[in-house]
Protein backbone atom coordinates (compact mmCIF):
# COMPACT_ATOMS: atom_id res chain seq x y z
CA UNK A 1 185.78 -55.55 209.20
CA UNK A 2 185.14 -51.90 209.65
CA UNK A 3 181.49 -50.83 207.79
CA UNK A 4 183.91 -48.39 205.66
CA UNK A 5 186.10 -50.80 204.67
CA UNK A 6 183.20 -53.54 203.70
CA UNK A 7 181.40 -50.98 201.48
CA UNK A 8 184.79 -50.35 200.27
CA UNK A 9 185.44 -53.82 198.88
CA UNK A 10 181.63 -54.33 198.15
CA UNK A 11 181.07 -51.38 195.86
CA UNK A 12 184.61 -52.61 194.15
CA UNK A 13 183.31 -55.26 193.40
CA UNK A 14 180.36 -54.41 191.86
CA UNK A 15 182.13 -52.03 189.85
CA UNK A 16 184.29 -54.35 188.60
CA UNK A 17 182.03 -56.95 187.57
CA UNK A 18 180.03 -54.30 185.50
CA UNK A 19 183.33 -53.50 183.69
CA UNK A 20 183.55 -57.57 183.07
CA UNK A 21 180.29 -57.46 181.52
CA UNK A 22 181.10 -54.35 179.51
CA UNK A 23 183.95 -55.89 178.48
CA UNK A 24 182.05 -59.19 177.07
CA UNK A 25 183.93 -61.45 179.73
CA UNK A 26 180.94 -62.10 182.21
CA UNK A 27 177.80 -62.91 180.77
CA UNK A 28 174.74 -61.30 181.32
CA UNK A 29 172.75 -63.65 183.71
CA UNK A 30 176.19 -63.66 185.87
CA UNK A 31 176.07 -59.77 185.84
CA UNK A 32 172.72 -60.25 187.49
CA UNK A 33 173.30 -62.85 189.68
CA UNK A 34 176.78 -61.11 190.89
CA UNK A 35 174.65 -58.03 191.66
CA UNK A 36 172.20 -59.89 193.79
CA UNK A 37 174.75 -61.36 195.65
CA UNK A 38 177.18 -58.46 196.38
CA UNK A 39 173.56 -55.86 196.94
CA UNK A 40 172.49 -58.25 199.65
CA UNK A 41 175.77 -58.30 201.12
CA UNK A 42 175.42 -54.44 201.49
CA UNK A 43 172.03 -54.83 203.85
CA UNK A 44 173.99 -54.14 207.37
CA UNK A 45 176.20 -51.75 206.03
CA UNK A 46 174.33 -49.31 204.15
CA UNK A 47 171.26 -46.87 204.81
CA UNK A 48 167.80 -48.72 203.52
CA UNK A 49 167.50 -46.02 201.03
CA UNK A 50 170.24 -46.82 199.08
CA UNK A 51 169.82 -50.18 199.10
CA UNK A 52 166.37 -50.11 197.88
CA UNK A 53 168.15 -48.12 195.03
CA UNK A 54 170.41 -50.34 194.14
CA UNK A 55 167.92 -53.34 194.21
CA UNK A 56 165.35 -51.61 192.14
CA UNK A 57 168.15 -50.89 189.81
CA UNK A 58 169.43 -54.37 189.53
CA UNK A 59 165.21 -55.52 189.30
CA UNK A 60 165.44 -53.76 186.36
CA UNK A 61 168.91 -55.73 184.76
CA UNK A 62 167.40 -58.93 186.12
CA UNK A 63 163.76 -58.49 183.87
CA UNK A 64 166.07 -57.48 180.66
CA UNK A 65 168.11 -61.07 181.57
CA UNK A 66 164.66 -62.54 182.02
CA UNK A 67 163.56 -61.23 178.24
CA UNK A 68 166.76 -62.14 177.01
CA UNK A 69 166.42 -66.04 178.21
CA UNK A 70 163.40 -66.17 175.81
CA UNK A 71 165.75 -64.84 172.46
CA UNK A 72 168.27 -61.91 171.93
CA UNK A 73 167.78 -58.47 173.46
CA UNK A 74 166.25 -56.17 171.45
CA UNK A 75 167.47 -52.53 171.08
CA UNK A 76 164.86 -51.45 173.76
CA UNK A 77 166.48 -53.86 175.92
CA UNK A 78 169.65 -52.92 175.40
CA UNK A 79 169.25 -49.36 176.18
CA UNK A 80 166.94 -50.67 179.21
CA UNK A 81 170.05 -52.31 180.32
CA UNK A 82 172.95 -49.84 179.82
CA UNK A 83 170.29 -46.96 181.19
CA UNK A 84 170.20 -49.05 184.45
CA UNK A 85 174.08 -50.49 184.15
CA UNK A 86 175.00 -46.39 184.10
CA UNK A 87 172.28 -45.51 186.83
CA UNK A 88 174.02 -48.27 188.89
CA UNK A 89 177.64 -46.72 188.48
CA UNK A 90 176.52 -43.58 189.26
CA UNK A 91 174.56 -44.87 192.55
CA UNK A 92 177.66 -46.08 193.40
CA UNK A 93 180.26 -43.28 192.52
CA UNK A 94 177.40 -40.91 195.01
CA UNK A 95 178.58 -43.45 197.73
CA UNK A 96 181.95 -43.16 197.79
CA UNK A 97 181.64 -39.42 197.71
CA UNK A 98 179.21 -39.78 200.47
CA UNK A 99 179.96 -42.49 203.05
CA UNK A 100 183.52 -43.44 202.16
């Protein structure tokens, strides 16, 4: 698969699972773990400096999951988490104008 194509489908992906979650059909510790998974599968594909963007971005969502696991998010969290949910899109949407 062409490195195009794979950061393609990747980003997709991505983007589509943060719709899930905005839509109330993927919880929030999926969202997280989803994010993990698909960043990582990035690593050979993308420059190091984006990656380490997106990573720090989804460090953040992962410590608002990790408050959350104790009782509900508070507003701070919640605006911790939609800050980095519309950093993330817009890491993203710089990509495909970018590289793709």
């Amino acid at each position: 698969m062409s490195t195009q194509i794979c950061l393609r489908f990747v980003i997709d992906g991505i983007r589509d699972t943060m719709d899930h979650y905005r839509d109330g059909a993927l919880p929030l510790h999926r969202l997280s773990w989803e994010l993990h998974s698909r960043i990582n599968t990035l690593v050979p594909h993308a420059p190091a400096v984006w990656i380490d963007q997106l990573r720090d971005l989804h460090r953040r969502i992962a410590e608002v999951h990790a408050r959350g696991e104790t009782g509900a998010l508070g507003e701070l969290e919640r605006r911790q988490l939609e800050d980095s949910l519309r950093r993330l899109r817009a890491a993203l949407e710089s990509a495909y104008r970018d590289q793709l």
